[in-house]
Protein backbone atom coordinates (compact mmCIF):
# COMPACT_ATOMS: atom_id res chain seq x y z
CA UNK A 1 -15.31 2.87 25.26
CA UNK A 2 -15.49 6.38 24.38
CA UNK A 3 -17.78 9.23 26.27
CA UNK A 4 -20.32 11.33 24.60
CA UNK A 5 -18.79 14.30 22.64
CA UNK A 6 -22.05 16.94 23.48
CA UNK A 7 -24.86 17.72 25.45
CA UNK A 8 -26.66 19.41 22.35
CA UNK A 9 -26.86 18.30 18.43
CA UNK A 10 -23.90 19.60 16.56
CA UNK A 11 -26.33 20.10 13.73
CA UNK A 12 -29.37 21.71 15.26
CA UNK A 13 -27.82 22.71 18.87
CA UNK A 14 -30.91 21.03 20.17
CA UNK A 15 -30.71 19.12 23.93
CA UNK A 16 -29.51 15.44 23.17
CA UNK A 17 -32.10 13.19 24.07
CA UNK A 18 -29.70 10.21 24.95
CA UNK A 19 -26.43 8.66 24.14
CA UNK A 20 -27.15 5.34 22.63
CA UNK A 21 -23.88 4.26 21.85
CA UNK A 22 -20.09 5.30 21.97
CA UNK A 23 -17.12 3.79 21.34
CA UNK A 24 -13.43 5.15 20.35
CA UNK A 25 -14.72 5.06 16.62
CA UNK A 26 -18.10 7.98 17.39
CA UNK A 27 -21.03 8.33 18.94
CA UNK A 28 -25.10 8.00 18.43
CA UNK A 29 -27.68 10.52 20.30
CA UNK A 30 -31.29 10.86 19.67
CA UNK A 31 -32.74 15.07 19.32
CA UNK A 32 -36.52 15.95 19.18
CA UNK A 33 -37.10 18.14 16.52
CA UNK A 34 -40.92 19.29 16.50
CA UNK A 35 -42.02 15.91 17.39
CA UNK A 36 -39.33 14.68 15.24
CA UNK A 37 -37.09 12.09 16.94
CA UNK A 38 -34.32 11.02 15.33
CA UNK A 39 -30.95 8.91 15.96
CA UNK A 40 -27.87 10.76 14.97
CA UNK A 41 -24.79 8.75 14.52
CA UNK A 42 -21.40 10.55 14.14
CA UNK A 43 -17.52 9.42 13.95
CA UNK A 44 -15.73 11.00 16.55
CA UNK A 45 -14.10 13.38 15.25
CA UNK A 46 -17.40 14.72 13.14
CA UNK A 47 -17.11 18.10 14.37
CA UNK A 48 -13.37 19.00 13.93
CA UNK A 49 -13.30 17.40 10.04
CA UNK A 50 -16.91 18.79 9.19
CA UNK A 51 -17.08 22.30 10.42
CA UNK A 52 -16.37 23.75 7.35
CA UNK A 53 -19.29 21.43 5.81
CA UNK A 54 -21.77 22.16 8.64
CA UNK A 55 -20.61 26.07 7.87
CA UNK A 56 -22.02 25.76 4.71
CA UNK A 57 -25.09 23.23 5.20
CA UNK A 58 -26.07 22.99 8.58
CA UNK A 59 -29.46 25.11 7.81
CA UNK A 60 -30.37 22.64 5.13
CA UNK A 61 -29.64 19.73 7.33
CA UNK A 62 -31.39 21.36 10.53
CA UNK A 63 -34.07 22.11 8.41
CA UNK A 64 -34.83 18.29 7.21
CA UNK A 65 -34.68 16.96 11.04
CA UNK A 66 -37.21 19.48 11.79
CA UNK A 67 -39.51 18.39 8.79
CA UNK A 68 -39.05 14.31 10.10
CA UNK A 69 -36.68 13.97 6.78
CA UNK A 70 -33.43 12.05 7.70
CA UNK A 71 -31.47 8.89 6.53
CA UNK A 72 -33.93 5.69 7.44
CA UNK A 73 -30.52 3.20 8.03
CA UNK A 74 -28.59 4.00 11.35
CA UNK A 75 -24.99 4.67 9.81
CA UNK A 76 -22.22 6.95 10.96
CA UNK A 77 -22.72 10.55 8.56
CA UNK A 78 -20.16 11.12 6.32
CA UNK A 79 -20.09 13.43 3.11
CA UNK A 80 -21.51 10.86 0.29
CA UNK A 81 -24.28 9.87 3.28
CA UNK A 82 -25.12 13.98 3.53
CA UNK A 83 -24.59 15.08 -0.37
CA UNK A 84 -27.81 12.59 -1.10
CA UNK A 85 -29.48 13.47 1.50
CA UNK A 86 -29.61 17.25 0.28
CA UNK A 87 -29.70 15.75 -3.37
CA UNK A 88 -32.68 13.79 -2.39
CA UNK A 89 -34.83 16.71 -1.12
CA UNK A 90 -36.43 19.85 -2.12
CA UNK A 91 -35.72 23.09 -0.44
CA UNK A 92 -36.24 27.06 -0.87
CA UNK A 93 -33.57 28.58 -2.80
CA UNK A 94 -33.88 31.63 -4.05
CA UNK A 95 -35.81 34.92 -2.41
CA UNK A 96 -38.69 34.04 -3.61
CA UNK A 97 -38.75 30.75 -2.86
CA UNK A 98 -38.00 31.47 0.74
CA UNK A 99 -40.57 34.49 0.72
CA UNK A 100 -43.20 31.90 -0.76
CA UNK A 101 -42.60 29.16 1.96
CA UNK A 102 -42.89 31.58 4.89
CA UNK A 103 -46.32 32.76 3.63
CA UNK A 104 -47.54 29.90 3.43
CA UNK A 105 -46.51 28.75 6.49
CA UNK A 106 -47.53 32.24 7.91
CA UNK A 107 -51.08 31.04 6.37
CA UNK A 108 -51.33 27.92 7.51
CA UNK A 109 -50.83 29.48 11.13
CA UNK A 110 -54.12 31.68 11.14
CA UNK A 111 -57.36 30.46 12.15
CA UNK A 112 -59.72 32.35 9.94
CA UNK A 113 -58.60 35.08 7.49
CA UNK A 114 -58.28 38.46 8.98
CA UNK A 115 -56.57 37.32 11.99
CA UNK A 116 -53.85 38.98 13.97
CA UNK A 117 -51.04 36.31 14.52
CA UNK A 118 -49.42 37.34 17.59
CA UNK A 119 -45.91 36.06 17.08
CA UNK A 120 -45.01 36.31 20.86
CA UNK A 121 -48.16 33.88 21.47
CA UNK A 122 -46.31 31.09 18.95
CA UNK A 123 -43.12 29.29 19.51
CA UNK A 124 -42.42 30.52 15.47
CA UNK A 125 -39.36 32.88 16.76
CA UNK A 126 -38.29 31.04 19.37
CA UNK A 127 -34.30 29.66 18.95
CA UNK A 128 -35.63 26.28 18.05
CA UNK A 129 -39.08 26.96 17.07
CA UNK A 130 -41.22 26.29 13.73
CA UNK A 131 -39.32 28.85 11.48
CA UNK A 132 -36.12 26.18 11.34
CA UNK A 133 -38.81 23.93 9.14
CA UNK A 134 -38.42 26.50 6.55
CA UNK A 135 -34.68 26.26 5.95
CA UNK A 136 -34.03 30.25 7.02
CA UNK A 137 -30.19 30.52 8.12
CA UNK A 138 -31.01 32.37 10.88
CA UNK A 139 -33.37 34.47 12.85
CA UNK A 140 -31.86 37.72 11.55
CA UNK A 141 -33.07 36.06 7.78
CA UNK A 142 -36.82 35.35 9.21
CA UNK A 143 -37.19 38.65 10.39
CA UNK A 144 -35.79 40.22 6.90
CA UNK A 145 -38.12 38.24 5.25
CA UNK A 146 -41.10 39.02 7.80
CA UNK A 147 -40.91 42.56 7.19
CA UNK A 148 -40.62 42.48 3.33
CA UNK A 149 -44.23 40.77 3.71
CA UNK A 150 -45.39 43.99 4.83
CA UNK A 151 -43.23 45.84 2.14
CA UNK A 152 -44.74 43.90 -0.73
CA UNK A 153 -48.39 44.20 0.64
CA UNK A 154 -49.27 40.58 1.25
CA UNK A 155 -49.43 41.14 4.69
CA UNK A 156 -49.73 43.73 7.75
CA UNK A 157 -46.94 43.79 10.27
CA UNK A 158 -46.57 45.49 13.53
CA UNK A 159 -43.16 45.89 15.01
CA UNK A 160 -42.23 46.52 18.12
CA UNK A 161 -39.99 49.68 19.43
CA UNK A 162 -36.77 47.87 18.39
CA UNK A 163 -38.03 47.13 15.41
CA UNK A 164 -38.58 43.19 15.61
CA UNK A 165 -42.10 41.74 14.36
CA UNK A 166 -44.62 41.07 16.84
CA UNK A 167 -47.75 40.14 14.73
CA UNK A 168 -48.83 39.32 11.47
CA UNK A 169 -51.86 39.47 9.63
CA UNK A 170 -52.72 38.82 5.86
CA UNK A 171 -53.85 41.57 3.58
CA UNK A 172 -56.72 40.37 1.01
CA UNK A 173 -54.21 40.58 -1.63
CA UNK A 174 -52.14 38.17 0.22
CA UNK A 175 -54.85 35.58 0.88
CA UNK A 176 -55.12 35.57 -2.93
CA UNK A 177 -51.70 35.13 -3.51
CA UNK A 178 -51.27 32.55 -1.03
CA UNK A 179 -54.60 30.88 -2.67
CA UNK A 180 -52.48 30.89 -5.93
CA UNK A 181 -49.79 30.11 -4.68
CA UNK A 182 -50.62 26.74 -2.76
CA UNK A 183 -53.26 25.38 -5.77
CA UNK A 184 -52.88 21.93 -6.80
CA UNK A 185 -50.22 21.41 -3.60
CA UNK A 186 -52.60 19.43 -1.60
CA UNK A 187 -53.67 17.15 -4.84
CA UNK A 188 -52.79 13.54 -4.78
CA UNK A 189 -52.33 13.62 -8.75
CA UNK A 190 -49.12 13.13 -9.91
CA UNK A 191 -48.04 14.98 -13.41
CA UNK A 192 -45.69 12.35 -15.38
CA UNK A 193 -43.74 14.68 -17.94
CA UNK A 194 -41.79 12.35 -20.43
CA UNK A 195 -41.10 11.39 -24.12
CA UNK A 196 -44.16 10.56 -26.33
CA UNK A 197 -42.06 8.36 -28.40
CA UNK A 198 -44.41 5.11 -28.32
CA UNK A 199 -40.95 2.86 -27.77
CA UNK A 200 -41.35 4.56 -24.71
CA UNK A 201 -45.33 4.03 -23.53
CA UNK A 202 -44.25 0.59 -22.01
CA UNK A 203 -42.25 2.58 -19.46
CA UNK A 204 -45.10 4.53 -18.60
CA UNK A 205 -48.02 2.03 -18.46
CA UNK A 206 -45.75 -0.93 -17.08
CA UNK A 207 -43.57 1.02 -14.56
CA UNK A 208 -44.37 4.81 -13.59
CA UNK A 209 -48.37 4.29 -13.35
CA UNK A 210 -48.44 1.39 -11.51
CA UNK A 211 -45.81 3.15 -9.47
CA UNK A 212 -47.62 6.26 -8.87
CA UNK A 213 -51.24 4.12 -8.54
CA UNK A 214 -49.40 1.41 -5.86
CA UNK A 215 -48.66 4.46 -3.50
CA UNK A 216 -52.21 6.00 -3.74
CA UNK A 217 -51.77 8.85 -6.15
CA UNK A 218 -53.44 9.38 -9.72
CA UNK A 219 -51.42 9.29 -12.47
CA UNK A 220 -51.80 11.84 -15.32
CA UNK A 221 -50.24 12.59 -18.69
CA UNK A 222 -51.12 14.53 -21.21
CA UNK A 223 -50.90 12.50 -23.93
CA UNK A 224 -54.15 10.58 -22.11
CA UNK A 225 -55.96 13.78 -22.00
CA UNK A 226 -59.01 14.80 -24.31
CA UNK A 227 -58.12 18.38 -24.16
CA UNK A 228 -60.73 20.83 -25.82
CA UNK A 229 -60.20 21.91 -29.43
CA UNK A 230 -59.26 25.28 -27.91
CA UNK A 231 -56.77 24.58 -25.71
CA UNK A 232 -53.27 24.05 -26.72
CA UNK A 233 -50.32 20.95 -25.78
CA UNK A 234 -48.72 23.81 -23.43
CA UNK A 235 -51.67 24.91 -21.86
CA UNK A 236 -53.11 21.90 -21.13
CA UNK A 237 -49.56 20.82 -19.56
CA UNK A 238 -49.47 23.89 -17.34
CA UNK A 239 -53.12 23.31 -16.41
CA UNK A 240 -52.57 20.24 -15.35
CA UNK A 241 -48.87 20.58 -13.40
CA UNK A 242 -50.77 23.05 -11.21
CA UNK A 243 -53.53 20.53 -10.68
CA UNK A 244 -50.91 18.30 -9.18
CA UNK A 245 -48.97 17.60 -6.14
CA UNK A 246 -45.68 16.43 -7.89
CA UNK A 247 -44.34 14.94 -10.56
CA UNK A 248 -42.14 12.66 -12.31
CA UNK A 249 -40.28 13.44 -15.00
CA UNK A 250 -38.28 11.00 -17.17
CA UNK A 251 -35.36 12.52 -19.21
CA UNK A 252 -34.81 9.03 -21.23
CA UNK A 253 -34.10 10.89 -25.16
CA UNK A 254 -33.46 14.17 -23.49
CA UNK A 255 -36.63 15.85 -24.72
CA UNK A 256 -36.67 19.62 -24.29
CA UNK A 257 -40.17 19.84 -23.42
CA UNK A 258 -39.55 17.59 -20.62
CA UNK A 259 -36.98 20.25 -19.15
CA UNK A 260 -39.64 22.90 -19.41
CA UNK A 261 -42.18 20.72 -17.52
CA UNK A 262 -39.84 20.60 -14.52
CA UNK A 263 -38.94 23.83 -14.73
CA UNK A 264 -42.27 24.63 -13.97
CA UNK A 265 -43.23 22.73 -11.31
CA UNK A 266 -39.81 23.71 -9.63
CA UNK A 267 -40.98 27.09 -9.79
CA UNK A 268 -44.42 26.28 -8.76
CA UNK A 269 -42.64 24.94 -5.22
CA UNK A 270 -43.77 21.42 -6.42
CA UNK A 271 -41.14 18.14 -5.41
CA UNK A 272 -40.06 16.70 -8.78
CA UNK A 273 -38.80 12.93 -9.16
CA UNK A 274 -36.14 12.71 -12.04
CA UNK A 275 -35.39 9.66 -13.94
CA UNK A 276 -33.48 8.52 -16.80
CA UNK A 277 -32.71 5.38 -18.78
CA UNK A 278 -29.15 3.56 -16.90
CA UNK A 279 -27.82 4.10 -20.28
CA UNK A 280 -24.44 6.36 -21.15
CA UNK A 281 -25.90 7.76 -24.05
CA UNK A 282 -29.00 9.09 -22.03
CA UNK A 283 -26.94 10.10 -19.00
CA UNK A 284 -24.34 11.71 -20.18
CA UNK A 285 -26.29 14.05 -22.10
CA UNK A 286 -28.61 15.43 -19.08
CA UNK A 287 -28.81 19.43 -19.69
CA UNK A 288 -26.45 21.28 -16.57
CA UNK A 289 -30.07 22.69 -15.84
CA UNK A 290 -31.02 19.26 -14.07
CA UNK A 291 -27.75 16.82 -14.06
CA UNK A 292 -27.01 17.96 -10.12
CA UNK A 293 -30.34 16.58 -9.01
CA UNK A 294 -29.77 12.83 -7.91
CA UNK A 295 -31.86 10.95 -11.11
CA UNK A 296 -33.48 7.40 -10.67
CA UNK A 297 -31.04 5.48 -13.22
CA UNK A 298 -33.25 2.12 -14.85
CA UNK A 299 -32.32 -0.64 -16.08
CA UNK A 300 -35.90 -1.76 -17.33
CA UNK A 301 -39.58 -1.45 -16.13
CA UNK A 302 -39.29 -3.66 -13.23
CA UNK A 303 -36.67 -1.92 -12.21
CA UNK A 304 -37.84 1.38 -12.56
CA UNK A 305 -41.18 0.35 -10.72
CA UNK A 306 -39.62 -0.33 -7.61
CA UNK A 307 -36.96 2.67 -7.06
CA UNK A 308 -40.22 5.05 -7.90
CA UNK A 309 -42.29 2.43 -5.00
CA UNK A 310 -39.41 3.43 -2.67
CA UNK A 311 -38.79 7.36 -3.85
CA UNK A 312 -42.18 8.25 -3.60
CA UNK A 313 -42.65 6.55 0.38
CA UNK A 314 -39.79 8.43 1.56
CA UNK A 315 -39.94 11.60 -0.52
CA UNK A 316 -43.25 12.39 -1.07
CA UNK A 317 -45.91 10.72 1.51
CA UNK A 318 -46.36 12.23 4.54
């Protein structure tokens, strides 16, 4: 029997909870992220062949332990196990994706609007506090981002005499743009963006809506909708992706409009399910803009029903 490799996660550096198991082969430990437990299993010699790996990811995978995201089956990591996982799950990108999902958070934090969040009163800089929800690299990166709050007038922040923020508080112009900005999140409609060839409506009415209805959202397409004589296709469809909390989109025929409709709700911050026909004439013409997120591949409705069932339990509920 082996003996346990670490007193602290190699991904988060958080106390482990307990060794669970260890023999020659690795070794399992349980963390508590934020009121997140989770098992950990690892071969042996995880942290000698992975540090170049955990160089490169270990924010993204610290980052879905401390929102309860994680494999559900107890198997030793390895790269295929790790690649979905990051495949599987939304995450800010780009600057202003990152700037977006601290202000929200930020928000989310205040008690009425107006007031002075005093950061020292929070656990939200501590090593292991809240900001490692938001996928930041490191402290150094929250701060940055802190203080160009301030810089773009969304919020007020007072530094102390090295310079580090000590409180927050949210201009009006950022409680609009935070109202903007988090519209349609908390809806339990789901956008379905997809072909309107009618081969295809069977898909739709015999897999994805009963899908989307069996997990308790509301299903909506626009090809359903009575839009008003003034209102155009596209504006209905943007009207409607900010109404909602996510959505699937099918690429089966590899219709452009599609492509713009997750584009979209990417940008919007919204979590986007992609699917496409099991077919090698539908797959191997996904656009480079999408073919590196992890697609649902169908065989037929039944089957397509039941991967969206288990996609939208683990990636979307709560």
């Amino acid at each position: 029997m082996g003996t346990l490799q670490t007193n602290t996660c190699i991904i988060t550096g958080l106390p482990v909870i307990q060794n669970l198991i260890t023999d020659q082969l690795g070794y399992d430990y349980k963390i508590n992220a934020l009121g997140h437990e989770q098992i950990i299993s690892l071969p042996a010699d995880f942290e000698i062949d992975y540090s170049e790996y955990l160089d490169q990811y270990d924010y993204i995978l610290k980052g879905l332990l401390y929102n309860g995201i994680w494999t559900k089956s107890i198997e030793q990591l390895n790269k295929n196990i790790l690649n979905t996982l990051i495949s599987e799950n939304t995450f800010p990108k780009t600057p202003q994706e990152k700037i977006d999902a601290l202000f929200e958070f930020i928000f989310r934090m205040q008690n009425f609007d107006g007031e002075e969040i005093l950061l020292r009163d929070t656990d939200f800089l501590d090593d292991f506090g809240s900001w490692n929800k938001l996928y930041f690299k490191n402290i150094s990166e929250v701060y940055f981002y802190l203080k160009e709050l301030g810089t773009l007038g969304l919020a007020k922040i007072r530094l102390n005499a090295d310079s580090y923020p000590i409180s927050i508080q949210l201009t009006l112009d950022g409680l609009n743009y935070v109202n903007r900005l988090i519209e349609g999140k908390e809806s339990n409609t789901c956008f379905v963006a997809m072909s309107f060839d009618i081969s295809l409506n069977h898909i739709y009415y015999d897999a994805i809506k009963p899908a989307i209805e069996q997990t308790g959202f509301i299903p909506l397409i626009i090809r359903d909708e009575n839009l008003p004589s003034d209102v155009t296709i596209n504006d209905g469809i943007i009207s409607n992706i900010k109404k909602s909390g996510f959505i699937i989109a099918d690429f089966t025929q590899n219709k452009r409009g599609v492509y713009f409709e997750a584009g979209y709700a990417l940008g919007r911050g919204l979590k986007v399910i992609y699917t496409c026909k099991n077919e090698a004439t539908e797959t191997n013409e996904l656009h480079f803009d999408t073919n590196h997120y992890q697609h649902i591949l169908w065989d037929d409705t039944e089957d397509l029903k039941i991967k969206l069932i288990n996609k939208i339990e683990a990636f979307i509920k709560p």
